[in-house]
Protein backbone atom coordinates (compact mmCIF):
# COMPACT_ATOMS: atom_id res chain seq x y z
CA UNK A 1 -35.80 -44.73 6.90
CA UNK A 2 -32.79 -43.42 9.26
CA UNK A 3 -30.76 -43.90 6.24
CA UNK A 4 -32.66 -41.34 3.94
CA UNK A 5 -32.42 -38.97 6.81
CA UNK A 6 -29.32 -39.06 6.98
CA UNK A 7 -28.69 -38.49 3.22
CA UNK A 8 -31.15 -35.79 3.05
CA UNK A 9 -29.34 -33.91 5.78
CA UNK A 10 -26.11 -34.48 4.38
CA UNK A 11 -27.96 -32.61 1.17
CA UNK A 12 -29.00 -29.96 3.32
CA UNK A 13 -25.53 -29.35 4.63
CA UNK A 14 -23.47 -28.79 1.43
CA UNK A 15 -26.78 -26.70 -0.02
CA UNK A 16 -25.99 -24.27 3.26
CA UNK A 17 -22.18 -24.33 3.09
CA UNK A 18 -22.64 -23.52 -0.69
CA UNK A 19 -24.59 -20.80 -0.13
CA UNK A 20 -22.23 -19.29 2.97
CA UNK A 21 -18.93 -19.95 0.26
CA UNK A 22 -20.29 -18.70 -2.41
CA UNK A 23 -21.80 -15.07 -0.51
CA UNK A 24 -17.75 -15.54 0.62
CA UNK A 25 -16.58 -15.60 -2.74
CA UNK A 26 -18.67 -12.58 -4.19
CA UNK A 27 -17.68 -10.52 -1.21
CA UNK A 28 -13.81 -10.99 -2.18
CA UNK A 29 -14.32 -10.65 -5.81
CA UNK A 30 -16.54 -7.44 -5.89
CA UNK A 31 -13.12 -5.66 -3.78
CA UNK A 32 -10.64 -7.01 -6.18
CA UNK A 33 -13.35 -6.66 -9.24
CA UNK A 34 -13.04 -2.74 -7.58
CA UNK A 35 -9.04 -2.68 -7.48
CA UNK A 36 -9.09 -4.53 -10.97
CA UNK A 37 -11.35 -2.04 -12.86
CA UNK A 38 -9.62 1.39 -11.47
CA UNK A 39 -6.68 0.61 -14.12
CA UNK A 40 -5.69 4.37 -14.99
CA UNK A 41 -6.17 7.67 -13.75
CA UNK A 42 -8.12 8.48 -16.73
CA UNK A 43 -11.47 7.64 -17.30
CA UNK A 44 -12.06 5.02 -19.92
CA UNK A 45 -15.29 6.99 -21.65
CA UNK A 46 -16.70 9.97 -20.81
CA UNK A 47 -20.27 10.83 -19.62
CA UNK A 48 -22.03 10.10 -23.17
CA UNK A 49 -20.12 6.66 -23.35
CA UNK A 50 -17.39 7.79 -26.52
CA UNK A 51 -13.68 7.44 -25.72
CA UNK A 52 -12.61 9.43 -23.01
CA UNK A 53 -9.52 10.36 -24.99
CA UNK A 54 -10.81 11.34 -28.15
CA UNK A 55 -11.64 14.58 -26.54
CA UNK A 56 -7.87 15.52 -25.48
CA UNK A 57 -6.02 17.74 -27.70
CA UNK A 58 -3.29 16.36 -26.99
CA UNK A 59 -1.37 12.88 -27.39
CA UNK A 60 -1.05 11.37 -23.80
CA UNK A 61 1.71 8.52 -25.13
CA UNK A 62 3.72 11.39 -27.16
CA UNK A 63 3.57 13.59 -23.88
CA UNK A 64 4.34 10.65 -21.44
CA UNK A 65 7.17 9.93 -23.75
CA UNK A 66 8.68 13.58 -23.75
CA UNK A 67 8.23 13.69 -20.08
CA UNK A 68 10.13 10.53 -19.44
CA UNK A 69 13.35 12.20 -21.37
CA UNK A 70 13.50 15.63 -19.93
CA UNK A 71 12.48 15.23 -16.51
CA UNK A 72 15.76 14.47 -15.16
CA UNK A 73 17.08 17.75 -16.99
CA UNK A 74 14.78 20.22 -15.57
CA UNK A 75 16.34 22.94 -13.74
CA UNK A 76 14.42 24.49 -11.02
CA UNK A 77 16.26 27.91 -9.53
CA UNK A 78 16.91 28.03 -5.84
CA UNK A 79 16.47 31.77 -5.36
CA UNK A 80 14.33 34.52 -7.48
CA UNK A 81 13.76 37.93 -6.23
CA UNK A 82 10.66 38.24 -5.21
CA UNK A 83 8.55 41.40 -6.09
CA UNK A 84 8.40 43.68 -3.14
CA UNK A 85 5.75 45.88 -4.12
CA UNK A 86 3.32 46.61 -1.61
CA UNK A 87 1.11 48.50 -3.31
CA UNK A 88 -2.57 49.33 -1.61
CA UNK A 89 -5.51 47.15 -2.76
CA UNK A 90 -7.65 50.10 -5.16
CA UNK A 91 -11.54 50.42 -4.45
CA UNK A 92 -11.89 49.21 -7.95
CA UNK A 93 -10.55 45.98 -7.14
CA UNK A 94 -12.29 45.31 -4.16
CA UNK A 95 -15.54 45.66 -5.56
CA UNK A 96 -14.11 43.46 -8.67
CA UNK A 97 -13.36 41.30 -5.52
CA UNK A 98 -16.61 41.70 -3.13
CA UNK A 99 -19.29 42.29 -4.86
CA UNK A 100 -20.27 44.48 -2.52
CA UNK A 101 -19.99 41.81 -0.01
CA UNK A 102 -19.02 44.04 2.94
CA UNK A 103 -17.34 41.58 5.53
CA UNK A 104 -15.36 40.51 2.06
CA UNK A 105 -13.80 44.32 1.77
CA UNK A 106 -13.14 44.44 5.80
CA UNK A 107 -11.08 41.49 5.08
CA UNK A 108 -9.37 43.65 2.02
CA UNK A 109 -8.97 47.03 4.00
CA UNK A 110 -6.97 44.34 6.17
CA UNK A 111 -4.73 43.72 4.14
CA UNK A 112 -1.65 45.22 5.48
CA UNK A 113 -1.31 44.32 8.47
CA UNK A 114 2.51 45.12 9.66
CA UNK A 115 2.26 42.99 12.85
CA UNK A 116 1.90 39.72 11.23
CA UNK A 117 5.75 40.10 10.95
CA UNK A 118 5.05 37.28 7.99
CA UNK A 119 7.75 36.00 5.65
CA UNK A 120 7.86 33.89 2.52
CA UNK A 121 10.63 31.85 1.06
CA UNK A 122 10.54 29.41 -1.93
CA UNK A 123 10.14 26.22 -0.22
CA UNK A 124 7.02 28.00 0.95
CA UNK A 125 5.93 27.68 -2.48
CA UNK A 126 2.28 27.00 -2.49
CA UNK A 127 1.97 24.74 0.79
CA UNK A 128 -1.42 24.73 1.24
CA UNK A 129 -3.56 27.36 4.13
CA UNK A 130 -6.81 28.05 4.51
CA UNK A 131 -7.20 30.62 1.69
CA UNK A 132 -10.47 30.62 0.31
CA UNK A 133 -10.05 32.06 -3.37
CA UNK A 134 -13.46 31.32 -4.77
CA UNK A 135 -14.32 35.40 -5.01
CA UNK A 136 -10.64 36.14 -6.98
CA UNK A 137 -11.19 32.99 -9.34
CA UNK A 138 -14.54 34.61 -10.44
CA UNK A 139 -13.13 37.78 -10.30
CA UNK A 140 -9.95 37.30 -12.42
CA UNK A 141 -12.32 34.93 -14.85
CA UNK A 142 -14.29 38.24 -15.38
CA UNK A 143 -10.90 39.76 -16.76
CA UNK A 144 -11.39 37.69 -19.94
CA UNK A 145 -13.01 40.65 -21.57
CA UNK A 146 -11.52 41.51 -24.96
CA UNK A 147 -12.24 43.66 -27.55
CA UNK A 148 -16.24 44.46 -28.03
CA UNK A 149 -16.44 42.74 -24.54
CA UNK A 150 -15.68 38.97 -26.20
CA UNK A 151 -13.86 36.65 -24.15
CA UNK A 152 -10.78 35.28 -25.56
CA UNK A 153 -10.32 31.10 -25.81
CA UNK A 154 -6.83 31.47 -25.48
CA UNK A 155 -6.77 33.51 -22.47
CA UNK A 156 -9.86 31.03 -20.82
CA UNK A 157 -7.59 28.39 -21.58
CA UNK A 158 -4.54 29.59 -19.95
CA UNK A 159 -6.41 30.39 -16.40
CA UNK A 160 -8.15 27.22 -16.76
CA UNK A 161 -4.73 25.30 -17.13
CA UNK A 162 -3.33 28.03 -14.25
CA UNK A 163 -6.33 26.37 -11.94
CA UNK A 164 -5.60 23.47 -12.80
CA UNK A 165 -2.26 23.46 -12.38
CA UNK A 166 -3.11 24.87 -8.60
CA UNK A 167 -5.00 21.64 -8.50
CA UNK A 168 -1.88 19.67 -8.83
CA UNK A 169 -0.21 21.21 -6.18
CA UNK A 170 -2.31 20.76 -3.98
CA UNK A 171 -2.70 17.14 -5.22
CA UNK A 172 1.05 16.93 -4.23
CA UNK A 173 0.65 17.52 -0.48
CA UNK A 174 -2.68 15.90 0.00
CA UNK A 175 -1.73 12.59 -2.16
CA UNK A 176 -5.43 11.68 -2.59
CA UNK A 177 -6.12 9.94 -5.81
CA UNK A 178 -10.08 11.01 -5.67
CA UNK A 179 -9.04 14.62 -5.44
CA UNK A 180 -6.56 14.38 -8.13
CA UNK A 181 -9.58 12.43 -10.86
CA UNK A 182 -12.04 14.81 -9.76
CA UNK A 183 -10.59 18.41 -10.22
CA UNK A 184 -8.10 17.26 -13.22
CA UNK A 185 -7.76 13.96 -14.83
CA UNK A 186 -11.47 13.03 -15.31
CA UNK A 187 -12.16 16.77 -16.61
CA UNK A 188 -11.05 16.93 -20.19
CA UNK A 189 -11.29 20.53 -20.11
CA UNK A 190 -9.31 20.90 -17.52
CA UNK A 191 -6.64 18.29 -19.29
CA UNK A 192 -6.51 20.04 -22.32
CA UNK A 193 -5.77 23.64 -21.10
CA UNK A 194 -3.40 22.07 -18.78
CA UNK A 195 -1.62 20.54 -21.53
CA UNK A 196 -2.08 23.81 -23.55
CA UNK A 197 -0.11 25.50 -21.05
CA UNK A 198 2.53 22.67 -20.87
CA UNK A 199 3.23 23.16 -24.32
CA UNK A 200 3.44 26.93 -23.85
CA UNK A 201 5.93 26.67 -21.59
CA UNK A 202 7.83 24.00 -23.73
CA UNK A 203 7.81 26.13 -27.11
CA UNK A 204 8.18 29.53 -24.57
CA UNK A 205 11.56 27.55 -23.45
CA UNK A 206 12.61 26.60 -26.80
CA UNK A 207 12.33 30.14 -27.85
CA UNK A 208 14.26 31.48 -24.97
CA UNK A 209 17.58 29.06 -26.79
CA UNK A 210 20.25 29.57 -24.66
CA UNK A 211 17.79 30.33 -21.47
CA UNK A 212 16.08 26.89 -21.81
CA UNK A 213 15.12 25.39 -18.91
CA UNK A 214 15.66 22.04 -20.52
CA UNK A 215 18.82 20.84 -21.49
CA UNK A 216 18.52 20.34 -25.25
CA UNK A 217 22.13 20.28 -26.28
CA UNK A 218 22.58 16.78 -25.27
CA UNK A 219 19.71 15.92 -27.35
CA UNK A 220 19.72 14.64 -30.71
CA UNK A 221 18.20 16.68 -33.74
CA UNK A 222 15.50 13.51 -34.14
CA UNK A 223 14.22 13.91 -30.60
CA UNK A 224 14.09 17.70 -30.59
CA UNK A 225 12.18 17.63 -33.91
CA UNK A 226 9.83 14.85 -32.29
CA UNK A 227 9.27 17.06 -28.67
CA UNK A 228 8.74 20.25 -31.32
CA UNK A 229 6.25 18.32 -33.15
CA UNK A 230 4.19 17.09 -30.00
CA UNK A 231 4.19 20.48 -28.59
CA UNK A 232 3.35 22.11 -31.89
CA UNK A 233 0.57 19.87 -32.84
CA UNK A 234 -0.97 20.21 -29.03
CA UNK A 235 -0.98 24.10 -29.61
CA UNK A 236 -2.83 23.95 -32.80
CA UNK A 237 -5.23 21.45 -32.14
CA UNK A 238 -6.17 23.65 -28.82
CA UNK A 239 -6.91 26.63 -31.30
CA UNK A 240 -4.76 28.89 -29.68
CA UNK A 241 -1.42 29.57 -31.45
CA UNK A 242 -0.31 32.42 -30.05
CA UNK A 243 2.15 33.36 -33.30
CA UNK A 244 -1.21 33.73 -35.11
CA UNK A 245 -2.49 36.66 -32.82
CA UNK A 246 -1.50 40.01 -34.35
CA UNK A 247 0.54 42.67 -31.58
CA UNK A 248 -2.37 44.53 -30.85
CA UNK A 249 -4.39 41.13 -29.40
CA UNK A 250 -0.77 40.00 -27.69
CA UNK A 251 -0.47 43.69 -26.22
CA UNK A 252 -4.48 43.30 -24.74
CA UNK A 253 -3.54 39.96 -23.82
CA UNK A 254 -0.57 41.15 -21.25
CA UNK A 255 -2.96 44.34 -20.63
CA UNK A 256 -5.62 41.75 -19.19
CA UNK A 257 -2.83 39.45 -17.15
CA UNK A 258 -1.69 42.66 -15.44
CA UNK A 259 -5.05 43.62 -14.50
CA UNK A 260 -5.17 39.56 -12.86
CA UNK A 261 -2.16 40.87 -11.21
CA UNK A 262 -3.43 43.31 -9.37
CA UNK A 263 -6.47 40.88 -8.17
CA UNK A 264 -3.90 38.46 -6.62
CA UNK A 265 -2.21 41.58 -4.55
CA UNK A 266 -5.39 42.02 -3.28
CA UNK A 267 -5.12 38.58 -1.10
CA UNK A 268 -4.63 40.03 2.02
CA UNK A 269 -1.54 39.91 4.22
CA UNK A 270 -2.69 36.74 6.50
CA UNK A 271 -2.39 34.78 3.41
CA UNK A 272 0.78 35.23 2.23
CA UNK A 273 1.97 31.99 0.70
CA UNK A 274 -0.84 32.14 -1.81
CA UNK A 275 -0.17 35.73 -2.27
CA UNK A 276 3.53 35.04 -3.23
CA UNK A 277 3.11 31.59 -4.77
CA UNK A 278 0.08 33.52 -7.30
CA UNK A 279 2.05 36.07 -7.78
CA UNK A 280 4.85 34.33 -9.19
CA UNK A 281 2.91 32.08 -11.27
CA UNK A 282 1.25 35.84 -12.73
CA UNK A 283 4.58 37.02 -13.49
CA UNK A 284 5.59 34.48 -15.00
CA UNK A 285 2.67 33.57 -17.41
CA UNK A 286 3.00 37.68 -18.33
CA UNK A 287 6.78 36.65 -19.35
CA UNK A 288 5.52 33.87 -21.50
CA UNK A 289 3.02 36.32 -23.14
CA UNK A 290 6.36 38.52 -23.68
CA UNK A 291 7.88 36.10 -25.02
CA UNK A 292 5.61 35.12 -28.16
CA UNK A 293 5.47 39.00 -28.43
CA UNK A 294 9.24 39.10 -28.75
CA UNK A 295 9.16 41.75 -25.80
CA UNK A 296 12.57 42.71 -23.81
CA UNK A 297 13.13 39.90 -20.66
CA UNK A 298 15.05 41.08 -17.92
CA UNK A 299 16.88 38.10 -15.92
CA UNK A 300 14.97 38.08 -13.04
CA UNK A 301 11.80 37.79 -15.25
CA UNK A 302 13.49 35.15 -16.77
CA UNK A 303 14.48 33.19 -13.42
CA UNK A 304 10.92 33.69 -12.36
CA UNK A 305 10.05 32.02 -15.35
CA UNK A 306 12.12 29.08 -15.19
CA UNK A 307 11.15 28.29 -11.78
CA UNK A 308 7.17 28.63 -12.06
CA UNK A 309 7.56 26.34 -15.86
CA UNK A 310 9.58 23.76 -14.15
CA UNK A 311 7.69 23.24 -11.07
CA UNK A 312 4.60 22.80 -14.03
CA UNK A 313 6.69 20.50 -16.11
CA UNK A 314 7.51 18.38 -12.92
CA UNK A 315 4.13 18.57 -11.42
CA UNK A 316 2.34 17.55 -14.64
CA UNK A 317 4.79 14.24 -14.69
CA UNK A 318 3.14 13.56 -11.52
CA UNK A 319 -0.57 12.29 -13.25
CA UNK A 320 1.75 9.83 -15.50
CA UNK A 321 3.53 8.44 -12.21
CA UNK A 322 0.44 8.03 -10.85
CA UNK A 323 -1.29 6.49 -13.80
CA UNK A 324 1.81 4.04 -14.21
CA UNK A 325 1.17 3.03 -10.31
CA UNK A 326 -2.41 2.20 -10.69
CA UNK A 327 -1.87 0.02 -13.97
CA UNK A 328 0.95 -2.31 -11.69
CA UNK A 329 -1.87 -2.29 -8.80
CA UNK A 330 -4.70 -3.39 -11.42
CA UNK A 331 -2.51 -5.83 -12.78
CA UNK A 332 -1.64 -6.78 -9.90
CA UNK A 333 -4.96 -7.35 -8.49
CA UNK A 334 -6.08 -9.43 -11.80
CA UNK A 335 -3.38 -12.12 -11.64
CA UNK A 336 -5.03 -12.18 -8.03
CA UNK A 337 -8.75 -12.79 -9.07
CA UNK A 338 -7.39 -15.17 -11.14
CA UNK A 339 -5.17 -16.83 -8.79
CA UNK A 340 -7.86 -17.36 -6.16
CA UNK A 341 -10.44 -18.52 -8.37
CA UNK A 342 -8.11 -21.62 -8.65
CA UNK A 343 -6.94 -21.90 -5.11
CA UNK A 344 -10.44 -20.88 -3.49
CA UNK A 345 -12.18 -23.57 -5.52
CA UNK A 346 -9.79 -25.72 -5.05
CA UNK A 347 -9.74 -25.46 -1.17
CA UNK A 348 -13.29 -25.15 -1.20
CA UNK A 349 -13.70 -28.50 -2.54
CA UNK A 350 -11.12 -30.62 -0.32
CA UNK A 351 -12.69 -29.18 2.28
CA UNK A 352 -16.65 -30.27 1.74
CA UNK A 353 -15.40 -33.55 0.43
CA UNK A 354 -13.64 -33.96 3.88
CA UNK A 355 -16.52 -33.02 5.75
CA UNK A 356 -18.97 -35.48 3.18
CA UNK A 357 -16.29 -38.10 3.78
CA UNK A 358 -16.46 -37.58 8.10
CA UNK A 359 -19.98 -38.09 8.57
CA UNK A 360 -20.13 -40.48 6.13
CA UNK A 361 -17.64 -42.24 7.75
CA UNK A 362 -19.65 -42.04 11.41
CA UNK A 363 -23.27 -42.62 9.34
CA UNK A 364 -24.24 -44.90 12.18
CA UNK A 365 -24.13 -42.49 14.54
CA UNK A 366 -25.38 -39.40 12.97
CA UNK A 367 -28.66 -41.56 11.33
CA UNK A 368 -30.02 -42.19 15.49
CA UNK A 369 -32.70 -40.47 15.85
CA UNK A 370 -32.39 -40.14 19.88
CA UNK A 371 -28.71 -39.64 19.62
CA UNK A 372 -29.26 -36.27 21.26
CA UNK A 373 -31.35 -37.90 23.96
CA UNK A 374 -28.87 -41.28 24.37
CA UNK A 375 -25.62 -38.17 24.61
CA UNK A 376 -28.07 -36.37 27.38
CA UNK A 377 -28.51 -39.72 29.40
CA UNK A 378 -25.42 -40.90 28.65
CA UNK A 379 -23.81 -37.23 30.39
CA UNK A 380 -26.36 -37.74 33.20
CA UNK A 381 -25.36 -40.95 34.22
CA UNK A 382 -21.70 -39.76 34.53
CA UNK A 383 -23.08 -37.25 36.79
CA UNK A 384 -24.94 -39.84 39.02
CA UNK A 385 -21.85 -41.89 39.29
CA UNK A 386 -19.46 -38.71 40.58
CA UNK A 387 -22.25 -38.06 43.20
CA UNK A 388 -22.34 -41.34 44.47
CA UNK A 389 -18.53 -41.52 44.85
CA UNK A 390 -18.26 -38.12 46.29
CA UNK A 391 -21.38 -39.48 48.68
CA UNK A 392 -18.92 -42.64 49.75
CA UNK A 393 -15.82 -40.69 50.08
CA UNK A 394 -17.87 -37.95 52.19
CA UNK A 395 -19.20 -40.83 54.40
CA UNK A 396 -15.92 -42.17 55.03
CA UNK A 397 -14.46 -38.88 56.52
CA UNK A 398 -17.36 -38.75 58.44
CA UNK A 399 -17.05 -42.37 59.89
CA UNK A 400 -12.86 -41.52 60.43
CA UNK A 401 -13.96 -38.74 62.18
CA UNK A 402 -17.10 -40.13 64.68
CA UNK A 403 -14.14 -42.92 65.65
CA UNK A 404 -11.63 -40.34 66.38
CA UNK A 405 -13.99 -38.45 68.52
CA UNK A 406 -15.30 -41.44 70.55
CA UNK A 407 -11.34 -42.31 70.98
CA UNK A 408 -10.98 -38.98 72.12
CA UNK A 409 -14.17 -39.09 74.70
CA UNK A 410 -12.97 -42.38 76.60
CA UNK A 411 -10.01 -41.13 77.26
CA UNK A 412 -11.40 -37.92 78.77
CA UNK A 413 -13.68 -40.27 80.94
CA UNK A 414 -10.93 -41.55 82.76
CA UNK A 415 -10.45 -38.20 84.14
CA UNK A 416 -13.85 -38.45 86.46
CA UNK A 417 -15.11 -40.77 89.03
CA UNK A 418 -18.20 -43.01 88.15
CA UNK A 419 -20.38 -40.60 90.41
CA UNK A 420 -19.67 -37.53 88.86
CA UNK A 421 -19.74 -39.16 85.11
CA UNK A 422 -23.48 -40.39 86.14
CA UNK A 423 -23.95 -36.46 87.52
CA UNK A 424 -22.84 -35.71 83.98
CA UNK A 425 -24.76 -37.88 81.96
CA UNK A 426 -27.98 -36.61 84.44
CA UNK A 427 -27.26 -33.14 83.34
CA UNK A 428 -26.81 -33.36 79.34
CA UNK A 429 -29.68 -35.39 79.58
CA UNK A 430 -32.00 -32.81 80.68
CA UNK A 431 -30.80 -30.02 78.98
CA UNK A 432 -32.57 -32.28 75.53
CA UNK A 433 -29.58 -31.55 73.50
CA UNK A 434 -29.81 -27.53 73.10
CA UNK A 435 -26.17 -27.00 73.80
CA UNK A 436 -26.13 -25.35 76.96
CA UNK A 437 -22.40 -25.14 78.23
CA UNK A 438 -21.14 -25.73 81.66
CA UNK A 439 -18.01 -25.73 83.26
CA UNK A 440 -16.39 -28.46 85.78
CA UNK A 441 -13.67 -28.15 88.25
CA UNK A 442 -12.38 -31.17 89.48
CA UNK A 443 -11.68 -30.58 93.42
């Protein structure tokens, strides 16, 4: 009977530590299950379950490709002469602005404030504040008014990849990966007029020849034909070939980009780096537009251009470095899971056959059924024994001591005659041991 017992708790206690490892295990796995699945920057599918990638525009290996072999060769200028026009912020605008929100144009009619005593340099470039631009996004959005009051797709797809490209920027200080998926990479729309804009800039630079901000003459004729043809096909594919627009629609199209220009010198004064930063990103999308018009470019135009496409080029690079890191992490984490399946297992099950093999080993003992009560006993008895020791060795003091006393008292005795030690004896006899005290002087 005590032998069942024992068996059946011995079943009981590898059922519970089981349970306890195996709740372990699931906890582990579901955090590396969570590292393991976030494998690219990208979404795998997109909210109807097709391919997430069958609705870019353009090739992401082609584009990885290019950016990998002209990254290294992208100029970015150190100085550009800023615009110094200050020119006042028109009624018109405001209320393009405002809405006739009225704290909105306070803040505008603020807008030139000459005590700020505010400057802005290029490594001021878009480093973030607390700009709120909500009100000028709508408001320069609403500038995508063409002829017969129909918006344009190219010109919604350039301010789309502008925003966008704002995005990254601010992607670039902040270095949070949840930002980055949520206003870019997991947003095809926002992809593919970023990417539109990229290859603006890249046919923009091969146009400009001599001016290009990449470095093409070290290139061979197969790779510029290969970075033409990605570009090329990226443009097409986005419907927006801007060689296909007659001058009349390019003209409008600069027209509308001015009028955006004007917005952004509405920001007011307070928030100067995203005045400046916007303002060279404006001029400098108004150059591109000049460009695939075939309009004069004066050299500072053309600085200001360099600068704002490289800082785009460079920036854009940034989702592919990021996308490269998170593949190595995933990877990472799935030669883990698969690692510790083996080793966790495996440790798991040395260690419940070492704790099957100890009570097995001590059966004896752990199949009593009053082995609580016999360890109880057994730890009172070892108390009875210390008390009776400590009672001997406490009775021995005691005994040294009465001795030493009594020593102690006859030789006092001697001191007295037998008349006064029978006075004495007559006295602490009557006084029925309450401790009175008295004092003798021997004459």
């Amino acid at each position: 009977m005590a032998s069942s017992m024992f068996w059946r708790k011995l079943i009981l206690l590898n059922i519970g530590l089981f349970i306890v490892i195996v709740r372990l295990y699931g906890m582990i796995f579901d955090k590396l299950e969570k590292k393991t699945s976030n494998s690219s920057v990208f979404p795998l599918e997109d909210e109807d379950g097709y391919p997430f990638i069958e609705h870019l525009n353009c090739n992401l290996r082609n584009l990885y490709l290019n950016s990998k072999g002209f990254e290294n060769n992208i100029i970015i200028p150190e100085n550009i002469n800023l615009s110094k026009e200050n020119r006042i912020c028109s009624f018109n605008d405001k209320q393009l602005i405002c809405k006739n929100d009225t704290i909105c144009i306070e803040n505008l009619n603020n807008n030139n404030n000459s005590d700020l005593n505010l400057k802005f340099e290029l490594p001021l470039y878009h480093v973030i504040d607390e700009f709120d631009g909500n009100k000028f996004w709508y408001a320069i959005n609403e500038q995508n008014s063409f002829l017969n009051k129909k918006s344009l797709n190219v010109i919604h797809k350039i301010l789309i990849g502008y925003e966008t490209y704002i995005n990254l920027m601010i992607y670039k200080k902040i270095k949070d990966e949840n930002f980055l998926k949520e206003k870019v990479t997991y947003s095809y729309e926002n992809l593919n007029s970023l990417f539109y804009l990229h290859s603006l800039i890249l046919q923009s630079s091969f146009i400009l020849d001599d001016n290009n901000i990449i470095d093409i003459k070290n290139k061979t004729k197969i790779r510029i034909h290969f970075l033409k043809n990605y570009y090329e096909e990226c443009i097409n594919l986005s419907s927006g070939n801007l060689f296909q627009f007659n001058s009349l629609i390019k003209e409008e199209i600069i027209i509308i980009f001015n009028k955006i220009k004007k917005i952004i010198n509405c920001i007011p004064d307070n928030n100067i780096i995203s005045k400046k930063s916007s303002l060279i990103d404006i001029d400098a999308l108004i150059t591109i537009l000049k460009i695939y018009s075939f309009k004069e470019i004066t050299e500072n135009e053309i600085e200001n251009f360099k600068f704002f496409a490289s800082n785009l080029i460079l920036i854009t690079n940034e989702i592919f470095k990021l996308d490269i890191k998170i593949k190595r992490e995933s990877l990472k984490y799935n030669n883990i899971s698969k690692n510790l399946f083996i080793f966790f297992w495996g440790a798991v099950i040395t260690g419940i056959l070492f704790v099957n093999k100890y009570f097995i080993q001590y059966k004896e003992y752990y199949s009593r059924k009053d082995k609580k009560y016999n360890r109880y006993q057994q730890n009172m008895a070892e108390q009875v024994k210390k008390m009776k020791q400590y009672q001997e060795n406490l009775n021995k003091i005691k005994e040294k001591t009465s001795k030493e006393n009594n020593e102690e008292y006859n030789k006092d005795l001697k001191k007295y005659s037998p008349e006064e030690i029978e006075y004495i004896e007559k006295i602490t006899s009557n006084s029925n041991g309450k401790g009175e005290e008295f004092v003798f002087t021997h004459q």
